[in-house]
Protein backbone atom coordinates (compact mmCIF):
# COMPACT_ATOMS: atom_id res chain seq x y z
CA UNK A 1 28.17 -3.30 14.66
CA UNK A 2 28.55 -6.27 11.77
CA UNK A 3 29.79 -3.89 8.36
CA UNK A 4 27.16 -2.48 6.09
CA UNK A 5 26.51 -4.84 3.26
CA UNK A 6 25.45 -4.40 -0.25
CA UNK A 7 25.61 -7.92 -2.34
CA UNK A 8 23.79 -8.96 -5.66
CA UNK A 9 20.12 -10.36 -4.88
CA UNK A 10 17.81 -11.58 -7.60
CA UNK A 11 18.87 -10.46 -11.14
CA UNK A 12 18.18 -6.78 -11.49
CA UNK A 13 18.35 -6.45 -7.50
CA UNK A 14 20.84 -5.24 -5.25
CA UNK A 15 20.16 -5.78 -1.28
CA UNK A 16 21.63 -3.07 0.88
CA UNK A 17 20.54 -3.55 4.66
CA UNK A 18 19.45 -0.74 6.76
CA UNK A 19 23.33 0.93 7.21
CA UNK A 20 24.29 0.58 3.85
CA UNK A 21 20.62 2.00 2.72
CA UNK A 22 21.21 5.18 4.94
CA UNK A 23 24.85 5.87 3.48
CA UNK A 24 23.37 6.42 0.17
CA UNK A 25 23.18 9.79 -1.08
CA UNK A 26 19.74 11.54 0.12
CA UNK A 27 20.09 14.76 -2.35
CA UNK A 28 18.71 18.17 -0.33
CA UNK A 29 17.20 17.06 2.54
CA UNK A 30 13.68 18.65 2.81
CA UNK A 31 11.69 18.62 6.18
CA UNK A 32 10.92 15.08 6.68
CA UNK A 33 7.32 14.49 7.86
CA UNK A 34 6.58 11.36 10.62
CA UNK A 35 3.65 9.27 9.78
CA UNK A 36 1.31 7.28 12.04
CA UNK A 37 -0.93 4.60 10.99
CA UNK A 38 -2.57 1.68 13.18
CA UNK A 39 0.01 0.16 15.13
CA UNK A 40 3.11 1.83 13.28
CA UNK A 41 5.08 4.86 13.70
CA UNK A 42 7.16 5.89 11.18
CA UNK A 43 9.82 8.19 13.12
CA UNK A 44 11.75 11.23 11.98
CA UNK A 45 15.20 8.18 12.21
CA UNK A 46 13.82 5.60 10.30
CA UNK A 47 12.45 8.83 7.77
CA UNK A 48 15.67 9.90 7.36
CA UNK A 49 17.69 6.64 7.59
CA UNK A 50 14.92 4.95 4.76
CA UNK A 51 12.76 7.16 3.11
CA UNK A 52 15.20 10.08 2.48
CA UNK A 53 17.48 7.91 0.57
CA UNK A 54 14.21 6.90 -1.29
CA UNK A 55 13.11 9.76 -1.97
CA UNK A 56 16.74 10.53 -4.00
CA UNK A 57 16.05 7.29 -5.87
CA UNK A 58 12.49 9.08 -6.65
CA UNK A 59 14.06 12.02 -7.68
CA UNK A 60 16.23 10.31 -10.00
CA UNK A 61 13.86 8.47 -11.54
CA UNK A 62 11.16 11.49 -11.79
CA UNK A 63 13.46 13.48 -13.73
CA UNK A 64 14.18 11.01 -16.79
CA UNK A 65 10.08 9.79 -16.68
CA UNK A 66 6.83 11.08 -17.84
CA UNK A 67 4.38 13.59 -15.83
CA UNK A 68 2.21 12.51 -13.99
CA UNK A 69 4.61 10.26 -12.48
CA UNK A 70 2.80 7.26 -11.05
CA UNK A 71 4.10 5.48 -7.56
CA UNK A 72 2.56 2.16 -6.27
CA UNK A 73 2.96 0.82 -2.76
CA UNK A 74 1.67 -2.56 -2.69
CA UNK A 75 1.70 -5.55 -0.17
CA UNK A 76 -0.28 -7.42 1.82
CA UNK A 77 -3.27 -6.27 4.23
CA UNK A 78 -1.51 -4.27 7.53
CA UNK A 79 1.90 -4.45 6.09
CA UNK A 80 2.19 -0.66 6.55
CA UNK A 81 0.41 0.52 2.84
CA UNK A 82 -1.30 3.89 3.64
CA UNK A 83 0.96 5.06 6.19
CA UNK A 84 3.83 4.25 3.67
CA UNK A 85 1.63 6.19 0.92
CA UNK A 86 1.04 9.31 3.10
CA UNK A 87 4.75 9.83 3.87
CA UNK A 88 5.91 9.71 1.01
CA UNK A 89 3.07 12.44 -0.63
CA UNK A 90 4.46 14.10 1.94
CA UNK A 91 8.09 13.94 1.24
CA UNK A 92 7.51 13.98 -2.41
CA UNK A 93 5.15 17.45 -2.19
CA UNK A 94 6.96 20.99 -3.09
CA UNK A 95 5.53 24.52 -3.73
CA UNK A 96 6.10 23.63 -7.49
CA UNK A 97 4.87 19.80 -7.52
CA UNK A 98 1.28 18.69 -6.55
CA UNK A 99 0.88 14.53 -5.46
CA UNK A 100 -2.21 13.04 -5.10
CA UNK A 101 -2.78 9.99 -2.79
CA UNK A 102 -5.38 7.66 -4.69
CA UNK A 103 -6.35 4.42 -2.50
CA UNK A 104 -7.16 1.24 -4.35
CA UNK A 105 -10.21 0.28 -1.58
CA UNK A 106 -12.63 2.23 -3.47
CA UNK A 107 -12.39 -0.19 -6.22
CA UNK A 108 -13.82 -3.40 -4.42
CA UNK A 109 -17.32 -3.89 -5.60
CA UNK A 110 -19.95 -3.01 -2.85
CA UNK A 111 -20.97 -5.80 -0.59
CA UNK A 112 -24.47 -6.27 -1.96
CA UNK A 113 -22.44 -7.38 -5.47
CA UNK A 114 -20.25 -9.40 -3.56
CA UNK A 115 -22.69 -11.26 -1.86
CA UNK A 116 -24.69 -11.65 -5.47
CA UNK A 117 -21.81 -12.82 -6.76
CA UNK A 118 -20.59 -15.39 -3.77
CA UNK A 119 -17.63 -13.30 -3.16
CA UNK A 120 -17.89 -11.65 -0.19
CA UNK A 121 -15.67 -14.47 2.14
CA UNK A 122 -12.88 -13.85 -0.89
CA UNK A 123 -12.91 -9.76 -0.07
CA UNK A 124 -9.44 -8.41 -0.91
CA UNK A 125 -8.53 -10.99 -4.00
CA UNK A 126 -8.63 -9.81 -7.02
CA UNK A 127 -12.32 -11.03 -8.43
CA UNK A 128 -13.98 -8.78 -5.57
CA UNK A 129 -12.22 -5.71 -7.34
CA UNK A 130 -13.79 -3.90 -10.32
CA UNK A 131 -10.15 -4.01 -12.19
CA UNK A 132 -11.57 -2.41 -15.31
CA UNK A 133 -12.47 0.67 -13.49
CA UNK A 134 -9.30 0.70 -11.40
CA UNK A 135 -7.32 0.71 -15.02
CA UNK A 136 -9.38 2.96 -16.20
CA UNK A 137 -8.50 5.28 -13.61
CA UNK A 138 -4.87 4.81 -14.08
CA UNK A 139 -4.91 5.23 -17.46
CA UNK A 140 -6.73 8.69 -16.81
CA UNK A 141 -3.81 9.68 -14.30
CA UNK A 142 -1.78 8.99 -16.40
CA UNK A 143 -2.67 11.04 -19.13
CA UNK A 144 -3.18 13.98 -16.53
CA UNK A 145 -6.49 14.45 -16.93
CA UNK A 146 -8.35 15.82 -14.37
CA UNK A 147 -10.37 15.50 -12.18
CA UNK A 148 -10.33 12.06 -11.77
CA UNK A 149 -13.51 11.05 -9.27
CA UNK A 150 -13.01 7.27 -7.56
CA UNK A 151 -15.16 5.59 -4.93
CA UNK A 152 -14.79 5.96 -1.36
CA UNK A 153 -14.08 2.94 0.70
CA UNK A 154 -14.93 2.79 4.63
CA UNK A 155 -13.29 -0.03 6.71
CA UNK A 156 -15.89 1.12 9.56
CA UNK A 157 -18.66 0.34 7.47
CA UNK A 158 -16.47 -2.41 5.64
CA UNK A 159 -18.03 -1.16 2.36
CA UNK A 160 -17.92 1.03 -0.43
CA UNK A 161 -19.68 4.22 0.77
CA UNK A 162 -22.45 4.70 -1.83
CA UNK A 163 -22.67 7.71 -3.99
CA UNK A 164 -19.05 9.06 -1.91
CA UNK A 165 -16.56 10.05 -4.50
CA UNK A 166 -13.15 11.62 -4.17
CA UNK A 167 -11.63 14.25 -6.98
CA UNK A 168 -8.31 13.43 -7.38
CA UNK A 169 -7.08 17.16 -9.48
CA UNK A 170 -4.33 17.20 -11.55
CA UNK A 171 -1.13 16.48 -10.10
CA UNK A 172 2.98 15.81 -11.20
CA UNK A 173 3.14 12.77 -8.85
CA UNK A 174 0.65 10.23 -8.44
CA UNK A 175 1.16 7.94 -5.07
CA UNK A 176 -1.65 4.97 -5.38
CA UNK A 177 -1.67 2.42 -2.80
CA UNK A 178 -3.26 -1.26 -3.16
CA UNK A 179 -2.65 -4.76 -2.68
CA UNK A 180 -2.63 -5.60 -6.40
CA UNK A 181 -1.22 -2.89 -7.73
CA UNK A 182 1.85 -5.13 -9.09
CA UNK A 183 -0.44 -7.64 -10.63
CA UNK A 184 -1.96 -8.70 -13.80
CA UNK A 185 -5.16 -6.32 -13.92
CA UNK A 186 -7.99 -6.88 -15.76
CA UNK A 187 -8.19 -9.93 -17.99
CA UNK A 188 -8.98 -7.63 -21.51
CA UNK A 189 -7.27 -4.75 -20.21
CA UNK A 190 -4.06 -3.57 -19.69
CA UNK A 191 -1.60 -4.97 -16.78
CA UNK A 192 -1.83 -2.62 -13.69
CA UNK A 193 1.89 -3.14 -13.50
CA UNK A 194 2.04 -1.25 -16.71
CA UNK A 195 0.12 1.13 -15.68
CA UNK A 196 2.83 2.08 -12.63
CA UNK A 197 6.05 3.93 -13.49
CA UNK A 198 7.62 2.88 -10.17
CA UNK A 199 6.19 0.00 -7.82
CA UNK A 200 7.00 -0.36 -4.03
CA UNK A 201 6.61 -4.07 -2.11
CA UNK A 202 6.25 -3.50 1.51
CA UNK A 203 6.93 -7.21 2.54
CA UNK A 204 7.29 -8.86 6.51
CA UNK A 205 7.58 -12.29 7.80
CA UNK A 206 4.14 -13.74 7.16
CA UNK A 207 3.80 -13.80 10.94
CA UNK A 208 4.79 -10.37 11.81
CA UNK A 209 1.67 -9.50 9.34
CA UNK A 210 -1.21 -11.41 10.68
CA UNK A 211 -0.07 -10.53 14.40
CA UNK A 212 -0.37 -6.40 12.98
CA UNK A 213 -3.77 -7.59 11.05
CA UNK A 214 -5.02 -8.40 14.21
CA UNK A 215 -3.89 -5.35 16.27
CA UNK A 216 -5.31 -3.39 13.57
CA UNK A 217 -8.94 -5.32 13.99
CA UNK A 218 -8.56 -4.47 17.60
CA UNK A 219 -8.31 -0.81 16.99
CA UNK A 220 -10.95 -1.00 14.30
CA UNK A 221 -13.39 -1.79 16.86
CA UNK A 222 -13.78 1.23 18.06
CA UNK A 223 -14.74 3.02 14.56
CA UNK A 224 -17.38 0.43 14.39
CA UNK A 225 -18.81 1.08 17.18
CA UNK A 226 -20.30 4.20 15.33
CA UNK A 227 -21.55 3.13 12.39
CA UNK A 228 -24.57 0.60 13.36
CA UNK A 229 -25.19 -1.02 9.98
CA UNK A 230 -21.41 -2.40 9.45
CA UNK A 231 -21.40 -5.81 9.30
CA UNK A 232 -18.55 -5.69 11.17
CA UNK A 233 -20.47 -4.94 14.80
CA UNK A 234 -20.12 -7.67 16.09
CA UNK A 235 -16.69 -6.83 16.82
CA UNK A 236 -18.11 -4.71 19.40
CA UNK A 237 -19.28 -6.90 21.80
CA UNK A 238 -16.27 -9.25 22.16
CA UNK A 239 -13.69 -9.71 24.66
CA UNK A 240 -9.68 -9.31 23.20
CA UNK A 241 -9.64 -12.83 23.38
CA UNK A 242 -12.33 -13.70 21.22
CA UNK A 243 -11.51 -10.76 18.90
CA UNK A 244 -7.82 -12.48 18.58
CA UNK A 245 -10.16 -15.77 17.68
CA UNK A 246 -11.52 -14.02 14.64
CA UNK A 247 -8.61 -12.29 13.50
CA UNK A 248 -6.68 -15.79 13.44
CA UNK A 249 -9.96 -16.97 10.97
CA UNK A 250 -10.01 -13.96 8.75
CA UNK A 251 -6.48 -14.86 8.42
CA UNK A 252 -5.97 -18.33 8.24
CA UNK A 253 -9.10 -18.43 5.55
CA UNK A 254 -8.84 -15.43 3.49
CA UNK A 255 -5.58 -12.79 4.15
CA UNK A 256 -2.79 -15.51 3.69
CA UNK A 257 -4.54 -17.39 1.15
CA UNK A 258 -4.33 -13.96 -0.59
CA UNK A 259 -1.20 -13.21 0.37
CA UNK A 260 0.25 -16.06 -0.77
CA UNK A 261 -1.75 -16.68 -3.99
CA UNK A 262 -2.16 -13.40 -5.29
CA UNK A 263 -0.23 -10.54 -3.87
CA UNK A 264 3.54 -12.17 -2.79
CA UNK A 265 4.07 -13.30 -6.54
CA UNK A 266 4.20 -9.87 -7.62
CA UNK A 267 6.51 -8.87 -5.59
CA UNK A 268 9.59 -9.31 -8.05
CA UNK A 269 7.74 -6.90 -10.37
CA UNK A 270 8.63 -4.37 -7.96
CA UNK A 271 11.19 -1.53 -8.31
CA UNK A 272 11.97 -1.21 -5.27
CA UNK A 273 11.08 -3.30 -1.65
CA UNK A 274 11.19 -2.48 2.15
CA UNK A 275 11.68 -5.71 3.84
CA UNK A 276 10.21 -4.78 7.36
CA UNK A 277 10.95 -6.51 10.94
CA UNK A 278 8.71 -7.26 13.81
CA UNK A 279 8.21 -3.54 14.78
CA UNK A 280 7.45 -2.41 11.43
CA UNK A 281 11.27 -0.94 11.16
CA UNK A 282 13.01 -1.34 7.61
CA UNK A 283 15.86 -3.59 8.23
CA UNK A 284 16.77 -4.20 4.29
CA UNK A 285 15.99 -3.12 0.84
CA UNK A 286 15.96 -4.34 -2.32
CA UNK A 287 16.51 -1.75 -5.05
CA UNK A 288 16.04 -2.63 -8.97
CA UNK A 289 18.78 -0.97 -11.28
CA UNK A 290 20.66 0.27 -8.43
């Protein structure tokens, strides 16, 4: 086994890979939850050998910052977000300390305002979000006020749900998950970046993304299936082959072209990021201030 390494990376970065990562200290060790999500299991090793560690840094910084704490996890589409989010509410949780999981989906405007607007081939970028209301609900987070109602998003239906809301009560720790999360925000408003008080990249070879975008649009089929007025039914009727046709469109036209022009940018605004490897595993990370 090569030595663990731990060298300078951008300024304000240090890279550890996964050994040297695991060596650091991990503080009381609490029962560490797995997590599935489509196509990745994160598994009680790579739990303790990543996200323990993490969870110290968490710690650290939860202790000398303001309550509600607020944690992003941001990246591009399939790269692991909401399984990422729900482990670490999980590891985060106590019987003192409440977290709330707040996803940034509900936030897209509803496809009838997309299509108004000529925006519904560009869904994901940041135009086909209503940013305003997204800060708006940070800010209220924040602030600890409670509770805070946001829009329901259903990839099934591929659409806001209409008059869904979820209460999100008052909590110490805030875990939001979104792909812009690290970004500008609105263009009156405040940045949403300012809005986080730590912010989590989940970044993969570009490749190792589109091939888990398209597993997950095979397993999304399924959900589909049950909800007859998606626009997304089509799905149901195709072979894998064809399926692995469309998902190489979506991508190719709208996922990398937001990927690339929007979300990978913000990426050194992060605190901390998981650089994952073709089985979703966390084989380095890159840790502001260490």
């Amino acid at each position: 086994m090569p030595p663990a390494t731990r060298r300078p990376s951008a300024p304000g970065f240090t890279v550890y890979d996964r050994r040297a990562w695991s060596q650091r200290p991990a503080g009381p060790t609490p029962v560490l939850p797995s997590a599935e999500g489509p196509g990745e299991v994160i598994g009680p090793g790579e739990v303790a050998e990543v996200y323990g560690p993490l969870r110290a840094v968490l710690e650290e910084r939860m202790a000398a910052g303001p309550s509600p704490y607020v944690v992003a996890v941001a990246g591009g589409v399939a790269v692991g977000k909401s399984t990422t989010a729900r482990l670490l509410r999980g590891l985060l949780s106590t019987a003192d300390r409440r977290v709330e999981l707040v996803a940034t989906d509900g936030f897209l405007y509803d496809n009838r305002a997309l299509v108004a607007r000529g925006l519904l081939e560009k869904k994901g970028f940041p135009e086909t979000y209503d940013l305003d209301a997204l800060a708006a609900c940070l800010t209220e987070l924040r602030a600890g006020r409670a509770p805070v109602e946001i829009p329901v998003y259903s990839h099934e239906r591929y659409d806001v749900v209409p008059g869904r809301r979820h209460a999100v009560g008052r909590a110490d720790v805030v875990v939001v998950e979104g792909l812009h999360l690290l970004g500008p925000g609105p263009p009156a408003g405040p940045a949403l970046r300012d809005l986080v008080d730590f912010g989590i990249y989940l970044d993969a070879r570009e490749a190792d993304v589109e091939r888990w975008f398209s597993e997950r649009l095979g397993a999304l089929r399924a959900g589909v299936a049950a909800e007859p007025d998606s626009p997304l039914q089509f799905l149901v009727a195709l072979d894998d082959e064809s399926l692995a046709a469309v998902a190489r469109g979506v991508w190719a036209t709208t996922n990398a072209v937001n990927l690339r022009r929007h979300i990978e940018p913000t990426r050194e605004a992060a605190d901390l990021v998981l650089e994952k490897g073709p089985d979703h595993a966390v084989r380095r990370v890159r840790l502001r201030g260490a």
